[in-house]
PDB file of N, CA and C in Angstrom:
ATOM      1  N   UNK A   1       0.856  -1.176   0.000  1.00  0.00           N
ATOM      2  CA  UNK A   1       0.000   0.000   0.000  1.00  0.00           C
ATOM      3  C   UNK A   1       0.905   1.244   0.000  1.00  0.00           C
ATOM      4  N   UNK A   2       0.705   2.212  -0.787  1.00  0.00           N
ATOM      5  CA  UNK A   2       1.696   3.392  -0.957  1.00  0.00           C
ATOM      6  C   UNK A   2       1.154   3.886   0.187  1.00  0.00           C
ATOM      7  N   UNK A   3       1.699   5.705   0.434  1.00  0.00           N
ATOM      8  CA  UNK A   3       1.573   6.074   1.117  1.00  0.00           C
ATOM      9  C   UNK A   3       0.338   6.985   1.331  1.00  0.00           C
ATOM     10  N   UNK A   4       0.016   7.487  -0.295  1.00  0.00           N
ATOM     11  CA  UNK A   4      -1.420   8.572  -0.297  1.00  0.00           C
ATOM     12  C   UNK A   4      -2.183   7.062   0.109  1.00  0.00           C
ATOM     13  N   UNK A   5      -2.033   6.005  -0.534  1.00  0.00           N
ATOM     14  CA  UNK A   5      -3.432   5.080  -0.143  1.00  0.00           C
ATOM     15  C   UNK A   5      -3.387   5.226   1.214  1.00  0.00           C
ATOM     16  N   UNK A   6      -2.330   4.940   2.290  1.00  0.00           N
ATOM     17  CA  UNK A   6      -2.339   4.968   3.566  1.00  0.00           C
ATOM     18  C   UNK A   6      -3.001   5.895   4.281  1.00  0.00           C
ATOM     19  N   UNK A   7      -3.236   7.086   3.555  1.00  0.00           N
ATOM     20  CA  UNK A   7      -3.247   8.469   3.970  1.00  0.00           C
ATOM     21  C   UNK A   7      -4.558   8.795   3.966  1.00  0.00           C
ATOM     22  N   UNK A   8      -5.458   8.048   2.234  1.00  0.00           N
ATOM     23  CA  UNK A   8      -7.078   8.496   2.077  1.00  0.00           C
ATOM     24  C   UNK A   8      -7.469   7.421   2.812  1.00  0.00           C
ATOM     25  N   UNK A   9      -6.855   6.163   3.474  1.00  0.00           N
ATOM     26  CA  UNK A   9      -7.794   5.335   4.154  1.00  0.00           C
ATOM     27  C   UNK A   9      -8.139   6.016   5.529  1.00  0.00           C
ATOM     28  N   UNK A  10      -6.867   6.475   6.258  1.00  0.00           N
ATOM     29  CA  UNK A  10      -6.760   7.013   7.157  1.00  0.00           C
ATOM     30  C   UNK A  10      -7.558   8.555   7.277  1.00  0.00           C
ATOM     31  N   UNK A  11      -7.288   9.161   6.498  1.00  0.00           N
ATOM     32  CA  UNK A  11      -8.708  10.324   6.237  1.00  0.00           C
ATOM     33  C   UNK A  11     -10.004  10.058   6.030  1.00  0.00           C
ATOM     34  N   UNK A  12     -10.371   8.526   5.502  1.00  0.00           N
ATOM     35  CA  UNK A  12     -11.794   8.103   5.544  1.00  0.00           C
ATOM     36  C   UNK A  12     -12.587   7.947   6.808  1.00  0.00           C
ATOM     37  N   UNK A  13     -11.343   8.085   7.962  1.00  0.00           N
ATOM     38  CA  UNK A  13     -12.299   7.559   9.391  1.00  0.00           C
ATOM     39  C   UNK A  13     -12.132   8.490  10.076  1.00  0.00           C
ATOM     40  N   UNK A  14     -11.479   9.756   9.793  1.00  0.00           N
ATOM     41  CA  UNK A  14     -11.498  11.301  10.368  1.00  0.00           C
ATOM     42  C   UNK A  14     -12.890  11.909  10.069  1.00  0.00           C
ATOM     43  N   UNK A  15     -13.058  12.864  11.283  1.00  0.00           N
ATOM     44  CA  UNK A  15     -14.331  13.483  11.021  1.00  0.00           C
ATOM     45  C   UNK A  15     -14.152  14.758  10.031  1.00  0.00           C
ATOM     46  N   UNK A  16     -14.912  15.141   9.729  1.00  0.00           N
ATOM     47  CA  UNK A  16     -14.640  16.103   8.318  1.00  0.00           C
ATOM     48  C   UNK A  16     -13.993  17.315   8.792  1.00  0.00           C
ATOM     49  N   UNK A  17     -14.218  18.162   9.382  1.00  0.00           N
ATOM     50  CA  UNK A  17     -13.123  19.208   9.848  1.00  0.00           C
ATOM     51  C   UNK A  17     -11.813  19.308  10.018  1.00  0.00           C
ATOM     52  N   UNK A  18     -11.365  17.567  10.226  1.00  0.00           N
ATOM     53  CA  UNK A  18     -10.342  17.113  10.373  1.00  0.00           C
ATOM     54  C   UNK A  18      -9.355  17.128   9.237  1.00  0.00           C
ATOM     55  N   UNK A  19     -10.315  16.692   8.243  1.00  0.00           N
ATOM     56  CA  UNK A  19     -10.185  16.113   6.962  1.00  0.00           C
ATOM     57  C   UNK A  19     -10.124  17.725   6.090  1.00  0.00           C
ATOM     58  N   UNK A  20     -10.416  18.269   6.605  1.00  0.00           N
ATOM     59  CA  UNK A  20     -10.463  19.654   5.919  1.00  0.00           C
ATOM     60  C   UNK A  20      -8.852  20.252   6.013  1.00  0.00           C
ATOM     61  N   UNK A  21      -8.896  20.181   7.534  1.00  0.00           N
ATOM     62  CA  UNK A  21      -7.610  20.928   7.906  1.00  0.00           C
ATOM     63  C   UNK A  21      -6.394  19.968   6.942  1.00  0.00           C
ATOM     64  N   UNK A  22      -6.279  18.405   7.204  1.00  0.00           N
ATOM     65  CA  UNK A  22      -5.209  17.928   6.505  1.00  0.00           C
ATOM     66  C   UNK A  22      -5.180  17.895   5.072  1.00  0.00           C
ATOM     67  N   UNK A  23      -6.503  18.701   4.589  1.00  0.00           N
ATOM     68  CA  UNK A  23      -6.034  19.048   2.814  1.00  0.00           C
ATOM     69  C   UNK A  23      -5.658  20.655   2.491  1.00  0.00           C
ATOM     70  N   UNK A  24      -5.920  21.401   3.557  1.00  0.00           N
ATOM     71  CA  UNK A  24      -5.695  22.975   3.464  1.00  0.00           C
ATOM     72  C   UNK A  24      -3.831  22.418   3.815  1.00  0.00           C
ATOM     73  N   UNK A  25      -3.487  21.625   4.773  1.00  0.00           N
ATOM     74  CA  UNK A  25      -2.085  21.543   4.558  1.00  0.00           C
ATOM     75  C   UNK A  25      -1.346  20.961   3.603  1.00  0.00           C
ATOM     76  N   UNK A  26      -2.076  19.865   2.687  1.00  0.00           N
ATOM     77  CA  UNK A  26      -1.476  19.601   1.832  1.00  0.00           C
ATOM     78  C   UNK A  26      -1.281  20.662   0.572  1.00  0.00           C
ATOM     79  N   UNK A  27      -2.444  21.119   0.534  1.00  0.00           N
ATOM     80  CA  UNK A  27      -2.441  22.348  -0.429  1.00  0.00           C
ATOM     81  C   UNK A  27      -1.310  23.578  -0.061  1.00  0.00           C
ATOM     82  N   UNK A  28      -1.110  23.994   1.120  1.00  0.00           N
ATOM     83  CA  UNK A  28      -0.232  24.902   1.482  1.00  0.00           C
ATOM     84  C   UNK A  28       1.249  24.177   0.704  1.00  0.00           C
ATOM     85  N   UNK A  29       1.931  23.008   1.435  1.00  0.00           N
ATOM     86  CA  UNK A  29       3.199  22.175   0.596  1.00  0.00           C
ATOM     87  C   UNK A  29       2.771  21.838  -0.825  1.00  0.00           C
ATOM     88  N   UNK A  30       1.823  21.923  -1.328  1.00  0.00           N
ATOM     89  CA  UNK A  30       2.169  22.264  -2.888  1.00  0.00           C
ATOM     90  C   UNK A  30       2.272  23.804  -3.490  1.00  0.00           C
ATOM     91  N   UNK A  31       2.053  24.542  -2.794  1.00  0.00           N
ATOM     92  CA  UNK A  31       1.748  25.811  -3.366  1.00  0.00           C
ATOM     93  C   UNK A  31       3.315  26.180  -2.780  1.00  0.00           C
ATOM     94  N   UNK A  32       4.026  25.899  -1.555  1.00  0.00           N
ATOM     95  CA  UNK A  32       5.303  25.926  -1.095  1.00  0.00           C
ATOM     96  C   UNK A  32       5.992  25.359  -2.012  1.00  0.00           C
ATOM     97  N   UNK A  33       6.126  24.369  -2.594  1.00  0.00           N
ATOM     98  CA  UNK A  33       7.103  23.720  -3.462  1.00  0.00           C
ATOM     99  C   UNK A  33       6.837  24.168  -4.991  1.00  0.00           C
ATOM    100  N   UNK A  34       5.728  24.541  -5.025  1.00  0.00           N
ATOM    101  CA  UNK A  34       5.692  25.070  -6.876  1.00  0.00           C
ATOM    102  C   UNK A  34       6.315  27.043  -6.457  1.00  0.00           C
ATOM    103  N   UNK A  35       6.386  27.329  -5.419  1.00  0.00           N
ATOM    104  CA  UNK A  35       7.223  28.644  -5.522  1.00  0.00           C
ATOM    105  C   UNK A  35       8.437  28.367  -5.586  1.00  0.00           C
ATOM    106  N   UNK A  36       8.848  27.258  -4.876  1.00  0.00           N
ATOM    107  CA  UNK A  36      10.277  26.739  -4.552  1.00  0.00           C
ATOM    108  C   UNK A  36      10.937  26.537  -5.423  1.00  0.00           C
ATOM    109  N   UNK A  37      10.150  25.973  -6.940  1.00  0.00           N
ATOM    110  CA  UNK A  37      10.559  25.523  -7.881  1.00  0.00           C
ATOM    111  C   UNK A  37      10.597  26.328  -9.139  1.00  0.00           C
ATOM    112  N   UNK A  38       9.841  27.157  -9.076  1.00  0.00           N
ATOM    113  CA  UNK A  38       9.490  28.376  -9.618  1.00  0.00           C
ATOM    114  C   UNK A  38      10.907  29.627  -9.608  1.00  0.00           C
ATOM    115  N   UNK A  39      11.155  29.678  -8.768  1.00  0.00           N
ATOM    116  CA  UNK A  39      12.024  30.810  -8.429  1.00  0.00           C
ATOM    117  C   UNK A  39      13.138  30.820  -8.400  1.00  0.00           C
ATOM    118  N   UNK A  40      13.466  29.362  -8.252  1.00  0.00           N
ATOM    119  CA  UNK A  40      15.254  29.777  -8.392  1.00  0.00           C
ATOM    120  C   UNK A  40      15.828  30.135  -7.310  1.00  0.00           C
ATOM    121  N   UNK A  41      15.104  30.883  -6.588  1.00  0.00           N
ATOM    122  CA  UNK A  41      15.680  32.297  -5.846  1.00  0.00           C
ATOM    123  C   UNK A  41      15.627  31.089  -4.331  1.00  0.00           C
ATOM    124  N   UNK A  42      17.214  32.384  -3.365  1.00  0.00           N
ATOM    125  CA  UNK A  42      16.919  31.889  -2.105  1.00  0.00           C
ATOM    126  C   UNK A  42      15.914  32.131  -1.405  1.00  0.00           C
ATOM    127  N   UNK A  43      15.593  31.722  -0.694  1.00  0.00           N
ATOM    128  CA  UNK A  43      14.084  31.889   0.401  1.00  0.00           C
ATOM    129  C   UNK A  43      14.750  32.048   1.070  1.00  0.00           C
ATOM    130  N   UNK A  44      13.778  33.329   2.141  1.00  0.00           N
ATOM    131  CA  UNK A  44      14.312  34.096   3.167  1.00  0.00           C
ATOM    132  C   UNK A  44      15.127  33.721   4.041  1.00  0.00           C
ATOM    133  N   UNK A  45      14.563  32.783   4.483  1.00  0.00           N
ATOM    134  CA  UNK A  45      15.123  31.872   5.853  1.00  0.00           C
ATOM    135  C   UNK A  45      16.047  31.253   5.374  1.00  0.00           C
ATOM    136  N   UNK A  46      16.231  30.903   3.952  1.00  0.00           N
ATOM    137  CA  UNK A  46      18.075  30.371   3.366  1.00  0.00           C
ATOM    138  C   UNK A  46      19.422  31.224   3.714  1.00  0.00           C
ATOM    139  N   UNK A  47      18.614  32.976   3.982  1.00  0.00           N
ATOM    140  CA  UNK A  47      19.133  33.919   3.906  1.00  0.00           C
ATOM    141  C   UNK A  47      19.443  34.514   5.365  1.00  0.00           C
ATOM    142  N   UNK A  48      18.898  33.654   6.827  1.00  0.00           N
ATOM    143  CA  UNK A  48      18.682  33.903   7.987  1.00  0.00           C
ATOM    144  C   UNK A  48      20.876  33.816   8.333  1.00  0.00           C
ATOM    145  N   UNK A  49      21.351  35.056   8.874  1.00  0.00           N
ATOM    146  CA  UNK A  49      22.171  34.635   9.640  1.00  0.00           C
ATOM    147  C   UNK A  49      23.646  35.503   8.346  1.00  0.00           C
ATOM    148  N   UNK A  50      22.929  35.892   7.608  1.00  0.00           N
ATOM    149  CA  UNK A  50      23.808  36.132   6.291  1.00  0.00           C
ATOM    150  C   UNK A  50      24.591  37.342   6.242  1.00  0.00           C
ATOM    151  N   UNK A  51      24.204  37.950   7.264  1.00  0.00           N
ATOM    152  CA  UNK A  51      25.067  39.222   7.637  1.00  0.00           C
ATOM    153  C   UNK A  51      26.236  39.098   8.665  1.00  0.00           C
ATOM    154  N   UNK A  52      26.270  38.008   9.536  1.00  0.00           N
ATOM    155  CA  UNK A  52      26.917  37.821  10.518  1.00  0.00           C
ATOM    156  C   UNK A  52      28.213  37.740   9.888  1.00  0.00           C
ATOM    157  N   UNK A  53      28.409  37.522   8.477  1.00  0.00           N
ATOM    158  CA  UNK A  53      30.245  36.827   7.641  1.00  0.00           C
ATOM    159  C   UNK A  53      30.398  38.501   6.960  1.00  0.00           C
ATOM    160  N   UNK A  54      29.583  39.428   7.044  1.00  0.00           N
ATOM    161  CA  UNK A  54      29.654  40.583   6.085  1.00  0.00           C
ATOM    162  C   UNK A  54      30.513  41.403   6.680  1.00  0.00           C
ATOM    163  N   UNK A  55      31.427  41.993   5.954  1.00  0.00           N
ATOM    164  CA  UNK A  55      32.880  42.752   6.256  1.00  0.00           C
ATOM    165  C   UNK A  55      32.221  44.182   6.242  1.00  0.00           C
ATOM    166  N   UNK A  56      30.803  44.570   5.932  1.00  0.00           N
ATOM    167  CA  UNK A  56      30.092  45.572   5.989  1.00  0.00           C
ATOM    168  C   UNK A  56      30.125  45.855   7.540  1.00  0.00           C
ATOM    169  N   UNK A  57      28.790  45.119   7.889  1.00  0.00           N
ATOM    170  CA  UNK A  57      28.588  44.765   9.139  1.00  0.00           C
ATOM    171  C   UNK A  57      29.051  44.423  10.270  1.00  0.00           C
ATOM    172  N   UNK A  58      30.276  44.578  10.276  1.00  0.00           N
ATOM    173  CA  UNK A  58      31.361  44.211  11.087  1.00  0.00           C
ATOM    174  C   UNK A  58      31.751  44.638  11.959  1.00  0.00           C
ATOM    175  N   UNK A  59      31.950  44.451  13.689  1.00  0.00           N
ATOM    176  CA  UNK A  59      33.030  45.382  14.152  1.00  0.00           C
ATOM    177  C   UNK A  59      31.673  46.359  15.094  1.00  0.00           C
ATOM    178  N   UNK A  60      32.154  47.457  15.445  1.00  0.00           N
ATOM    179  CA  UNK A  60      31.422  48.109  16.770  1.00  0.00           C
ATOM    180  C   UNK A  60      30.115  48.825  16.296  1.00  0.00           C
ATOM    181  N   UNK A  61      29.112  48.262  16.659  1.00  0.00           N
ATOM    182  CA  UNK A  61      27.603  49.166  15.960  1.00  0.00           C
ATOM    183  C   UNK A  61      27.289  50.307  15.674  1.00  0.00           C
ATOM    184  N   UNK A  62      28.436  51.096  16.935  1.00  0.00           N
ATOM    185  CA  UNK A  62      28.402  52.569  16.664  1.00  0.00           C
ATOM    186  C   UNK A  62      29.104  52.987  15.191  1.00  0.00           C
ATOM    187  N   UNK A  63      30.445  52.131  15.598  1.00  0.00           N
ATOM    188  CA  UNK A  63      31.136  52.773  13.903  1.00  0.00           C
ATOM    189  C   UNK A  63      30.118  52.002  12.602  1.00  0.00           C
ATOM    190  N   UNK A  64      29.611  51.063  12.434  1.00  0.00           N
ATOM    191  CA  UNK A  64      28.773  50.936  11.263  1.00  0.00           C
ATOM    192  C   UNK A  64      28.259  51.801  11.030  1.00  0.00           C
ATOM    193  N   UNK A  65      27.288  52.053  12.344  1.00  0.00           N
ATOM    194  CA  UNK A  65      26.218  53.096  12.186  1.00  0.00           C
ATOM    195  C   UNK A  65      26.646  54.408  11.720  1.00  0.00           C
ATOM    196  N   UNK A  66      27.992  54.924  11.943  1.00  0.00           N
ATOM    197  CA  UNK A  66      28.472  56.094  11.696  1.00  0.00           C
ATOM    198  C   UNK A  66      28.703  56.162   9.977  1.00  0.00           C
ATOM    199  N   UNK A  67      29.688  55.135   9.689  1.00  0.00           N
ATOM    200  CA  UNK A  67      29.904  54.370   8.296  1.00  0.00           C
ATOM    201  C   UNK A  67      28.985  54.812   7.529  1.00  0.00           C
ATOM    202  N   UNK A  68      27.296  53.907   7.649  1.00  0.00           N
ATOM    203  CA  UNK A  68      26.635  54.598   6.907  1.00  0.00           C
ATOM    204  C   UNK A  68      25.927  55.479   6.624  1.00  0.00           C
ATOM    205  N   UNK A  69      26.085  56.442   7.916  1.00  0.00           N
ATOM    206  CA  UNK A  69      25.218  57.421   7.854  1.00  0.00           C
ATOM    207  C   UNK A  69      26.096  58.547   6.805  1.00  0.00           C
ATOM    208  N   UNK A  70      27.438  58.353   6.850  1.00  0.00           N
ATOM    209  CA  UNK A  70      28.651  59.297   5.966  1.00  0.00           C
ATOM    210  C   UNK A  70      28.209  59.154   4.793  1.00  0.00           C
ATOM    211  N   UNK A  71      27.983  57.717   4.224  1.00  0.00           N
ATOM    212  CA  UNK A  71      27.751  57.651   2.837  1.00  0.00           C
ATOM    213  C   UNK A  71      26.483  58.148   2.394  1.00  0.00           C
ATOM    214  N   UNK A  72      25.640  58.891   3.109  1.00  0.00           N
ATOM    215  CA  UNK A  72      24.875  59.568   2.517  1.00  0.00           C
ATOM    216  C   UNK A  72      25.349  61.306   2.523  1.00  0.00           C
ATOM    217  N   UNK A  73      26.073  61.422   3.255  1.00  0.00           N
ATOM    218  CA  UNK A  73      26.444  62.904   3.277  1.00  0.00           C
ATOM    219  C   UNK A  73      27.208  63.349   2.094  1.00  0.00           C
TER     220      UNK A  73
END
């Protein structure tokens, strides 16, 4: 028995609200993976932590902060 069979037998003896919620989630992971696949692009949370290696960002908050406030002057 695959696993969707495992899955609609097992949704056949859920009460329907139940059965609602576990297809609004399946629908959410397809609509997640056709962006995923779609885009190419990193997703945000690929991107979590990405400043911490940046030679920008570096060093005492005050002098960043000073840094870029110059480059607008």
């Amino acid at each position: 028995m695959t696993t969707a069979e495992k899955l609609y037998k097992a949704a056949k003896e859920l009460p329907e609200p139940v059965v609602a919620e576990i297809l609004d989630f399946a629908e959410f992971l397809q609509k997640k993976i056709a962006r995923e696949r779609a885009s190419g692009n990193e997703m945000l949370i690929d991107m979590a932590g990405g400043l911490e290696t940046s030679t920008t960002f570096s060093g005492d908050p005050s002098e960043i902060q000073k840094r870029l406030r110059d480059e607008w002057e």
